[in-house]
Protein backbone atom coordinates (compact mmCIF):
# COMPACT_ATOMS: atom_id res chain seq x y z
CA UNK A 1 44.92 101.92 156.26
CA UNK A 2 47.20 98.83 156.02
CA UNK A 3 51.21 99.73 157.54
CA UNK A 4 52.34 97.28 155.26
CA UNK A 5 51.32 99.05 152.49
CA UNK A 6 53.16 102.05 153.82
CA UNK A 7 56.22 100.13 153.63
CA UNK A 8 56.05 98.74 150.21
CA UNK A 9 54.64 102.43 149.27
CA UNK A 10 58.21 103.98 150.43
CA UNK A 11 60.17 101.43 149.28
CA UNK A 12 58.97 101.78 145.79
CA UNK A 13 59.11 105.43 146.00
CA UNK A 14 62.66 104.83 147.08
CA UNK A 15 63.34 102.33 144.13
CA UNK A 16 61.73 105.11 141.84
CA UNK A 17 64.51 107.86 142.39
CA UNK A 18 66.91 105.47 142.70
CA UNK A 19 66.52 104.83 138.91
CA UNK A 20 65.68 108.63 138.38
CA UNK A 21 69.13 109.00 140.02
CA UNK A 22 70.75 106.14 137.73
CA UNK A 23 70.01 108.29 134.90
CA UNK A 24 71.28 111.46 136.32
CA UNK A 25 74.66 109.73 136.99
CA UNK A 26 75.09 108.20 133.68
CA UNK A 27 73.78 111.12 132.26
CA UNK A 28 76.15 113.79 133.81
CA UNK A 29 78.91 111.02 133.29
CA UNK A 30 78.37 110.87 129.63
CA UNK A 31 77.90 114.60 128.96
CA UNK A 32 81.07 114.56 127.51
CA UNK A 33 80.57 111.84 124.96
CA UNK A 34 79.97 112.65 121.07
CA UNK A 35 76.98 111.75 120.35
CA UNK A 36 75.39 110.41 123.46
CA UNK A 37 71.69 110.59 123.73
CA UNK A 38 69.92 111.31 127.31
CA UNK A 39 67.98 109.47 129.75
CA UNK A 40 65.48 110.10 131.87
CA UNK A 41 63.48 108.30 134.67
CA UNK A 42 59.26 108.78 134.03
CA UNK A 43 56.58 107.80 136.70
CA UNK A 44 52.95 106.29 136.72
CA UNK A 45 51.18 105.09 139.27
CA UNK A 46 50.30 101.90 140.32
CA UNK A 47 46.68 101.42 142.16
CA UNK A 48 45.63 98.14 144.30
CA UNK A 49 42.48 96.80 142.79
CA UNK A 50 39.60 95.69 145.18
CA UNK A 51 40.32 98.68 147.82
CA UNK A 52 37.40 99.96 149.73
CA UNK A 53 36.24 103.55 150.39
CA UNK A 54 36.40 103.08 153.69
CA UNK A 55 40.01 101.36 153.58
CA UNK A 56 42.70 102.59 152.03
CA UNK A 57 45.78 100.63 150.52
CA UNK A 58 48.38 102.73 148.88
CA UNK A 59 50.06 101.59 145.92
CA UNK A 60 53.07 101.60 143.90
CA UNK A 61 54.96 103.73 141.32
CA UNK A 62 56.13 102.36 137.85
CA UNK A 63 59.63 103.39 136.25
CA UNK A 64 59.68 103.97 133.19
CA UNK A 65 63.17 104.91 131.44
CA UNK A 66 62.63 107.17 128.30
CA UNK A 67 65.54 108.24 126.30
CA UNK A 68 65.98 111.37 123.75
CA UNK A 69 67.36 109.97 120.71
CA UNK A 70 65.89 111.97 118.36
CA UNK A 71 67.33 115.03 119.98
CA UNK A 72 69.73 116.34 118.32
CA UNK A 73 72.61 117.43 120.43
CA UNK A 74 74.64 120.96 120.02
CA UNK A 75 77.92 120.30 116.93
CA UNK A 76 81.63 121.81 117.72
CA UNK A 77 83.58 121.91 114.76
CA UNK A 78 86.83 119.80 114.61
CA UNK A 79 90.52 119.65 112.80
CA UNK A 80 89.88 116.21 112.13
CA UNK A 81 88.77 115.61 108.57
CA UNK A 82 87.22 112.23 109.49
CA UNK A 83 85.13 113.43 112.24
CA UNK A 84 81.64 113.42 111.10
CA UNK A 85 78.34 115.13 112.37
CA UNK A 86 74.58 114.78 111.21
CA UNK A 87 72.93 117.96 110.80
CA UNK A 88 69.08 117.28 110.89
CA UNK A 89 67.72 113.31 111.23
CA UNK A 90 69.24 110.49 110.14
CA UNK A 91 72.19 107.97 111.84
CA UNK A 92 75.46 106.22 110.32
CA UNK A 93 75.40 102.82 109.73
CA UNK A 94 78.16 101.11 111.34
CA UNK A 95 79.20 97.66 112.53
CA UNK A 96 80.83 95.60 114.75
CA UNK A 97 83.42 92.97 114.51
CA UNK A 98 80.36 90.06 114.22
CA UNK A 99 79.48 92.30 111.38
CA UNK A 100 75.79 93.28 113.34
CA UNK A 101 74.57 96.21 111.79
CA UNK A 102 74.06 99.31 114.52
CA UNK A 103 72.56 102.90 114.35
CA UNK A 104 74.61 105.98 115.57
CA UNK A 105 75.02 109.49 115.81
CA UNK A 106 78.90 109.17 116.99
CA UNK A 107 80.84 110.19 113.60
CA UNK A 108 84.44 110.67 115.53
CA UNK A 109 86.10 108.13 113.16
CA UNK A 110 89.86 107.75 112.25
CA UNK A 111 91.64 105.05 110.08
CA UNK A 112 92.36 101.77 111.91
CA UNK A 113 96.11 101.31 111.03
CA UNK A 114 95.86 97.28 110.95
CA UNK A 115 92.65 96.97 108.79
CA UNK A 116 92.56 100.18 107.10
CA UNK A 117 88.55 100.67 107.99
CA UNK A 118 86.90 104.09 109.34
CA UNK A 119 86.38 103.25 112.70
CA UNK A 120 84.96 105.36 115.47
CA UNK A 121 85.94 105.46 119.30
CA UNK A 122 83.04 103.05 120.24
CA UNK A 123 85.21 100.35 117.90
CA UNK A 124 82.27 100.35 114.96
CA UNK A 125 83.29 99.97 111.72
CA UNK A 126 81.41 103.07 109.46
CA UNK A 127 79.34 101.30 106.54
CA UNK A 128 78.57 102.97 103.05
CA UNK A 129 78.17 102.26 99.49
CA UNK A 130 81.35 101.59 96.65
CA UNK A 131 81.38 104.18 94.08
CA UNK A 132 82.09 102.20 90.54
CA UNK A 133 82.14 104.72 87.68
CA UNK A 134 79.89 104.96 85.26
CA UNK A 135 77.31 102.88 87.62
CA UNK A 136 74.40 104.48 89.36
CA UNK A 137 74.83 103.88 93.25
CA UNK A 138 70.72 102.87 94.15
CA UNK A 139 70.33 101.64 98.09
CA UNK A 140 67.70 99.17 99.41
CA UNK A 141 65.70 101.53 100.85
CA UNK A 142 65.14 99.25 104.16
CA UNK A 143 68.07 97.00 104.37
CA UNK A 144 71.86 97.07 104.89
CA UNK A 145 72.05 94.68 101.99
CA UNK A 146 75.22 96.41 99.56
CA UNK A 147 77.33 98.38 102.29
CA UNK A 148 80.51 97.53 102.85
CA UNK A 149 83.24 98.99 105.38
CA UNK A 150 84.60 102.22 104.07
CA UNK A 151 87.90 100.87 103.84
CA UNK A 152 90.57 103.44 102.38
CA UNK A 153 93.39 100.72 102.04
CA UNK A 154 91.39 98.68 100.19
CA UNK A 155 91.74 101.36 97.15
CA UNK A 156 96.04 101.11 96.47
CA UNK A 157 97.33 102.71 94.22
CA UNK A 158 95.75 104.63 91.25
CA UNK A 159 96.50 105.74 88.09
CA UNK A 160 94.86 107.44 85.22
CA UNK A 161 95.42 106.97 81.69
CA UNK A 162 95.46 110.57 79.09
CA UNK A 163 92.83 111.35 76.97
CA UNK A 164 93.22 114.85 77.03
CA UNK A 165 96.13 117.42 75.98
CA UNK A 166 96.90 120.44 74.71
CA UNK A 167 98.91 122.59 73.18
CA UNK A 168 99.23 126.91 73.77
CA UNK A 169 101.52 129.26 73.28
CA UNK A 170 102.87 131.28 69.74
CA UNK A 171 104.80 129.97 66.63
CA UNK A 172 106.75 132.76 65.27
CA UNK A 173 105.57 134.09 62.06
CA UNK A 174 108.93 134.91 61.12
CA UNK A 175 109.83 131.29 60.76
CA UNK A 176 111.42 130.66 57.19
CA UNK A 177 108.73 128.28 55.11
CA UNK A 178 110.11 124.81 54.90
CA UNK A 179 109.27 122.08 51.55
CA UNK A 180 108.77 118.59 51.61
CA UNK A 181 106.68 116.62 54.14
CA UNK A 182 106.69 117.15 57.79
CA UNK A 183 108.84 114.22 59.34
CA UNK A 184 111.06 113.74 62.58
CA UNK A 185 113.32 114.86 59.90
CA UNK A 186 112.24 118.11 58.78
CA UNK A 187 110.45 120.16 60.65
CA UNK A 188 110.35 123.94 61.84
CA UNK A 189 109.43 123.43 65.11
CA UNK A 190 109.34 120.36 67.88
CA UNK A 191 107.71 120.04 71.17
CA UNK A 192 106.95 117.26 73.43
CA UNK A 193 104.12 116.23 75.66
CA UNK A 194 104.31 113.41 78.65
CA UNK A 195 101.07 111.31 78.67
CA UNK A 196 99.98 107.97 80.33
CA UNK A 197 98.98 104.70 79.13
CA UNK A 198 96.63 102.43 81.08
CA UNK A 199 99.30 101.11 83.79
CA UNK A 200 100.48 104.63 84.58
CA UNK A 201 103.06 104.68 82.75
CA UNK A 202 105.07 107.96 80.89
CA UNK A 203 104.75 107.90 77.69
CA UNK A 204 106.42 110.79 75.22
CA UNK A 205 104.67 111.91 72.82
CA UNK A 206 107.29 114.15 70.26
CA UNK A 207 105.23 117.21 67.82
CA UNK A 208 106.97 118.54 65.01
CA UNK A 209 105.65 121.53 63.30
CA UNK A 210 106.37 122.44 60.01
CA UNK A 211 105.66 126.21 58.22
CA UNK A 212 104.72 125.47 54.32
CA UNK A 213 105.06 127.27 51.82
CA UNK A 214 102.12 128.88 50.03
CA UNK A 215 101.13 127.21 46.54
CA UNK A 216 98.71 126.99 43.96
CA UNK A 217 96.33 123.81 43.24
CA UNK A 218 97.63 121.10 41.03
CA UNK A 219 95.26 119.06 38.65
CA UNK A 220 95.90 115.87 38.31
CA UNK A 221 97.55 114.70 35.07
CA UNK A 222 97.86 110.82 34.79
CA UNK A 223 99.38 111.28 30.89
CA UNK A 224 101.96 113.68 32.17
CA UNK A 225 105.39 111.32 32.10
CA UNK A 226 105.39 110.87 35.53
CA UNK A 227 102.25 110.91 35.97
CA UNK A 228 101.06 114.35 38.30
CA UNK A 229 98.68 113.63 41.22
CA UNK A 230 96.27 116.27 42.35
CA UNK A 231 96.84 118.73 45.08
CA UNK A 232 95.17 121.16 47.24
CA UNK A 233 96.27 124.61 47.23
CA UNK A 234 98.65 125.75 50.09
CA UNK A 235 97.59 129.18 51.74
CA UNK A 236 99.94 131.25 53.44
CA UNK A 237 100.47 131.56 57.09
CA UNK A 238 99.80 127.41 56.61
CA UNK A 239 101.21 125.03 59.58
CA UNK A 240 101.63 120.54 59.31
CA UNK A 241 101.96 118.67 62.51
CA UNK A 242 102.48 115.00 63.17
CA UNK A 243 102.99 113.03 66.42
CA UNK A 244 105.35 110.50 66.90
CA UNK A 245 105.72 107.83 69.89
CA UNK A 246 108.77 106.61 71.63
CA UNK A 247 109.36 103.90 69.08
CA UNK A 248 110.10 106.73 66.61
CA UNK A 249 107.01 105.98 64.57
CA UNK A 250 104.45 108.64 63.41
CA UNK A 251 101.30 107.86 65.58
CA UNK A 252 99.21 110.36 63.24
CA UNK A 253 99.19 111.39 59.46
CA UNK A 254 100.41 115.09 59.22
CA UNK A 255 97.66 118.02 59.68
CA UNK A 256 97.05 121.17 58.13
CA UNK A 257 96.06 124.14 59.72
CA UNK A 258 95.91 127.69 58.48
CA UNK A 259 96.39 130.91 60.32
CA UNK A 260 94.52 133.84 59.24
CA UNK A 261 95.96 137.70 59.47
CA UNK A 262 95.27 138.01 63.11
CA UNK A 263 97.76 135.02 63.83
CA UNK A 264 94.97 133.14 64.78
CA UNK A 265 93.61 130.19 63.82
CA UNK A 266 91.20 130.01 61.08
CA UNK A 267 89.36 126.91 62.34
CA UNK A 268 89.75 124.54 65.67
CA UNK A 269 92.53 121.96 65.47
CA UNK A 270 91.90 118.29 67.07
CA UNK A 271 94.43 115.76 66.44
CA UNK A 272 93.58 112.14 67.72
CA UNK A 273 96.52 110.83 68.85
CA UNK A 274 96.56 107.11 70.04
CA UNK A 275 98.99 106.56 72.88
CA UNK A 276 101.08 103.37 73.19
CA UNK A 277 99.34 100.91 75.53
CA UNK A 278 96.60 103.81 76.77
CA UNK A 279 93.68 105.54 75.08
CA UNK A 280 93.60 107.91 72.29
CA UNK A 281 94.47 111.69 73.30
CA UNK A 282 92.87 114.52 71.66
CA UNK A 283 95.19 116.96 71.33
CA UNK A 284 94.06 120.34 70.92
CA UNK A 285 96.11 122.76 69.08
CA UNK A 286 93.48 125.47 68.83
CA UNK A 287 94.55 128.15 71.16
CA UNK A 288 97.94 128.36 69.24
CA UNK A 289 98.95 131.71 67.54
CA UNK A 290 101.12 132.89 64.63
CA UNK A 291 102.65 136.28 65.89
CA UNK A 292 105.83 137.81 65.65
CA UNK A 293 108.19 137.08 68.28
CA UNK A 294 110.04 133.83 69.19
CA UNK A 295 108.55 130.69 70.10
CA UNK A 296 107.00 130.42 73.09
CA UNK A 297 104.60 127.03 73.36
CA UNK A 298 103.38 124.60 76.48
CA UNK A 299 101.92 121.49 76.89
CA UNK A 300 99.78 119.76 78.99
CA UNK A 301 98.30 116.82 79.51
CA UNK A 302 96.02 114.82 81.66
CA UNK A 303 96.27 111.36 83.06
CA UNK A 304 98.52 110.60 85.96
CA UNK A 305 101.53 108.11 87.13
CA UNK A 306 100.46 105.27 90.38
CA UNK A 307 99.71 107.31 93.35
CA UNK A 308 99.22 106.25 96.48
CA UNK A 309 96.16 107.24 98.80
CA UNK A 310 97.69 109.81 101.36
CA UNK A 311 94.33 111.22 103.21
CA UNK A 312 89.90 110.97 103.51
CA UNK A 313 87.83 113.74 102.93
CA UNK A 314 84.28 113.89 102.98
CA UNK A 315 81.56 115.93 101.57
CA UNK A 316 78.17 117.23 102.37
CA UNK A 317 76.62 114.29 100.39
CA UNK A 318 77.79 112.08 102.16
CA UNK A 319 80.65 110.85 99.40
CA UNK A 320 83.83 109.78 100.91
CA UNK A 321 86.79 110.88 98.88
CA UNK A 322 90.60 109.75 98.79
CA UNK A 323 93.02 111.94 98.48
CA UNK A 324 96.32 110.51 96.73
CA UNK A 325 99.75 111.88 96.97
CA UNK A 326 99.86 113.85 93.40
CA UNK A 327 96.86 116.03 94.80
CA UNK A 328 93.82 114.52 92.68
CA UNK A 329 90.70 113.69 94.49
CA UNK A 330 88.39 110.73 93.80
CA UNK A 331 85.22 109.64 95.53
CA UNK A 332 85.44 105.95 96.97
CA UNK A 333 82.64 105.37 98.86
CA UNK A 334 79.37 107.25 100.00
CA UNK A 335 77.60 107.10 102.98
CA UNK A 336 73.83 106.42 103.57
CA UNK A 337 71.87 107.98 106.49
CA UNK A 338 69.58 105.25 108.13
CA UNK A 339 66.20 106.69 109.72
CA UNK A 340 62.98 104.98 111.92
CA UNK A 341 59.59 106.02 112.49
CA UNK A 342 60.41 106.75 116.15
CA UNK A 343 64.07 107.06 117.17
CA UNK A 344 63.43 107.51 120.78
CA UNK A 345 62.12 103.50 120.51
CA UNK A 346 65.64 102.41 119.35
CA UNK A 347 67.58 99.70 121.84
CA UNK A 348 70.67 101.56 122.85
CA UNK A 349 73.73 99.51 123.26
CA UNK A 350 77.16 99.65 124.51
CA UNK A 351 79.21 101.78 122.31
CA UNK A 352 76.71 104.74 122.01
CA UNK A 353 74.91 102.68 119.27
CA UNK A 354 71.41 101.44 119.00
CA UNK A 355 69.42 98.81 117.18
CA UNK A 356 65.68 98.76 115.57
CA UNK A 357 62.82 97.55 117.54
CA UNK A 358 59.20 96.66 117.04
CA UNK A 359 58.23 99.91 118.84
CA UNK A 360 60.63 102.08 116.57
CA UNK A 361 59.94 100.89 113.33
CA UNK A 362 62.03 99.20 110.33
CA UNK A 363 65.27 100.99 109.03
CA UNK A 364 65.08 103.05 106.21
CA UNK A 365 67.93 103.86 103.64
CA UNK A 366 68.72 106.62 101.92
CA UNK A 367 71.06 109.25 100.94
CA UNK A 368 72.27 112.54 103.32
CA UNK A 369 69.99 115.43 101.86
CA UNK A 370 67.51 113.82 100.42
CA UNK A 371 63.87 112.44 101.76
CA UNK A 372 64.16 114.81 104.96
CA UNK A 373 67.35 113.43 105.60
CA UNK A 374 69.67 115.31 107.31
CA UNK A 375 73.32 116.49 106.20
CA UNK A 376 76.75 115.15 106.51
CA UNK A 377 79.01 118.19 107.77
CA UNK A 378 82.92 117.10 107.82
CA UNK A 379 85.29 117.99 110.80
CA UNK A 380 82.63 118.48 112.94
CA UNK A 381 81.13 116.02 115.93
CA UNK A 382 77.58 116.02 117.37
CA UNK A 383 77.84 116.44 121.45
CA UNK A 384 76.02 114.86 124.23
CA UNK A 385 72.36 116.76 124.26
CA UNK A 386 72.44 116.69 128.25
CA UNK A 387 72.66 119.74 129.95
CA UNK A 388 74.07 119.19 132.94
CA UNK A 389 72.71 122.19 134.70
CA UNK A 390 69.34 120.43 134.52
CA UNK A 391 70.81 116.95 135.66
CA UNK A 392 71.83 118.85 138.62
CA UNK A 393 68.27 120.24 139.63
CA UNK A 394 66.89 116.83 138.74
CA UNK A 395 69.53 115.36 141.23
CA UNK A 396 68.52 117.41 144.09
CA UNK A 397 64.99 116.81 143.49
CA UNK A 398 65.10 113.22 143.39
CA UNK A 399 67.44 113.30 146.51
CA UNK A 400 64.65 115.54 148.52
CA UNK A 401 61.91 112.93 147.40
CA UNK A 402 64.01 110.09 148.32
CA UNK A 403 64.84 111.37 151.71
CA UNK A 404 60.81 111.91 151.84
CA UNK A 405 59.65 108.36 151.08
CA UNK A 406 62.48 107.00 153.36
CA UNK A 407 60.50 108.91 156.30
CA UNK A 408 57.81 107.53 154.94
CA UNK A 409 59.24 104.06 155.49
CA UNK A 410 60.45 104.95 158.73
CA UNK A 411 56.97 106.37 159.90
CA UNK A 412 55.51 103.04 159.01
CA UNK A 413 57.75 101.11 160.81
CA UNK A 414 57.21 103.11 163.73
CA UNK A 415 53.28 102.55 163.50
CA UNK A 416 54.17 99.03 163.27
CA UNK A 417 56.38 98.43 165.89
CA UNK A 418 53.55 100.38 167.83
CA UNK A 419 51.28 98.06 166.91
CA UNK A 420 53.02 94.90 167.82
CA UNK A 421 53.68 95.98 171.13
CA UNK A 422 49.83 96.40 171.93
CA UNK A 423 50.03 92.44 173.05
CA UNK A 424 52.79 92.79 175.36
């Protein structure tokens, strides 16, 4: 049996649970951390080559750190609408401030004041896709190429331009029949609706209503001195509208409709009313009713003024939304989920982020839900998946096999000493 062996066998055992204990430490230190993944020390053995039957030489043992990336740790929900947990596989991309693309699990974000980015505790910058209407959002499905920081500053204000109104309500059906044409001038009846152009801007758009009086069809007579132009008969119960715009100016030739002797209407009414500087607004005057009673009509209208962005919600998909100061809603950005073939392979770096290796396979894109993906839940963090009542019991039992090897070390150093004083 060779003593010196012995030595190097203890001291390696020693070395072993020294890293065994590493991991405990920074284990049970970071058990508190969202999103941290554990570590843990694993042994082989290491044999001498060339050793007899007769003599033995012990060996060494090999650490080797594996850590649990793929585990998914135990979510808490939050009161933080920017705090973001993965619910199944699947990281966030984020990046630094070299713009180096990372993998994590640690969704605790919050707006940076100064840049206006998501930005989590580690100090990475959350990554995801701009939403452009009308456009189809379609990730490379194994590279970062196309994010961008989800930046909420970056959207300003916004505004909406009408395209949509309507009218409801009653017109009394005891209102006295009026002749002539329906005009600004002479009318029955006049209501007004606030729309937007394309800047955000008010624009008033004034409806006069007119009651007609019933009449028979005329046939056209061009010898008749003056001549007499053909015209439709009038029913009764029959209603003109026209629109005019802040410069006074009918927007729309008059319309015709007819109510039948239910008070309602004896066909839909669409007017298309083209706003000043905006789009053109359908106005929609079909849920109006003839009944008796007074007037009693409302308007609305879509569209909105410049608002400013005032909060960040997320959903489920993944599809960051801003939230602007009049109450609407509008998705901005949305976030991939990145995956690997084996997570546990990832480099982990500082800042409870990792990075692809050979031995874990090339990124993969795609979106939260979809492909085994996991989901994006909002106000809610992934925690540490160490259970500390396990570091514990590894703790002791790497301090009893510690204490063992060192007597090992010791009892070899004896025999030694033993040895060398055989000359004397």
């Amino acid at each position: 049996m060779s003593l010196i062996s012995v030595l190097r066998t203890g001291v390696s055992g020693m070395n072993a649970q020294s890293n065994r204990i590493s991991t405990v430490a920074e284990n049970v230190q970071n058990s508190s951390t969202t999103g941290y993944k554990r570590s843990a020390a694993e042994f082989s053995s290491l044999l001498i080559e060339g050793a007899s039957t007769a003599n033995y030489t012990s060996g060494a043992v090999e650490t080797t750190i594996r850590r649990s990336i793929g585990a998914e740790g135990p979510i808490t929900f939050t009161s933080s609408k920017t705090d973001l947990a993965i619910g199944g596989k699947g990281f966030f991309v984020v990046q630094d401030e070299s713009q180096s693309p990372y993998l994590t699990r640690a969704g605790n974000f919050v707006v940076d004041g100064p840049s206006g980015n998501l930005v989590n505790s580690g100090g990475f910058t959350l990554l995801g896709y701009p939403i452009v209407e009308g456009k189809e959002l379609s990730p490379a499905l194994n590279s970062t190429d196309g994010l961008v920081p989800v930046n909420m500053a970056s959207l300003g204000l916004r505004a909406a331009p009408s395209d949509g109104a309507a009218i409801t309500g009653n017109l009394s059906a005891d209102t006295p029949d009026k002749t002539g044409v329906v005009s600004k001038d002479n009318y029955s009846k006049k209501t007004s609706l606030v729309t937007y152009d394309n800047l955000g801007k008010s624009v008033t758009l004034d409806v006069y209503l007119k009651k007609s009086p019933a009449s028979a069809a005329v046939a056209a007579d061009p010898t008749a001195v003056p001549p007499v132009a053909a015209a439709p008969a009038v029913p009764a119960d029959t209603w003109t509208a026209v629109v005019y715009g802040p410069d006074n100016l009918p927007l729309v030739p008059p319309a015709a409709f007819t109510f039948g002797p239910n008070g309602k209407l004896s066909s839909p009414v669409e007017l298309d009313v083209p706003v000043p500087g905006g789009k053109t607004v359908t106005l929609d005057l079909s849920s109006t009713t003839q009944l008796a009673g007074a007037y009693d009509l409302k308007g609305t209208a879509n569209g909105r003024a410049p608002s400013a962005v005032t909060g960040t919600e997320f959903g489920s998909d993944g599809v960051v939304y801003a939230t602007y100061a009049d109450g609407t809603r509008v998705g901005a950005f949305k976030i991939p989920l990145a995956d690997v073939k084996s997570p546990d392979n990832l480099n982990p770096r500082a800042g409870n982020v990792f990075q692809t290796t050979l031995e874990s396979g090339d990124i993969q894109i795609g979106f939260a839900g979809l492909g085994g993906l996991g989901t994006v839940k909002a106000s809610a963090l992934e925690q540490s998946n160490v259970d500390v009542s396990t570091e514990l019991t590894t703790m002791i039992e790497s301090q009893t096999v510690y204490t063992a090897n060192s007597k090992v070390f010791m009892t070899g150093n004896e025999l030694l000493e033993t040895l060398m004083n055989l000359k004397r």
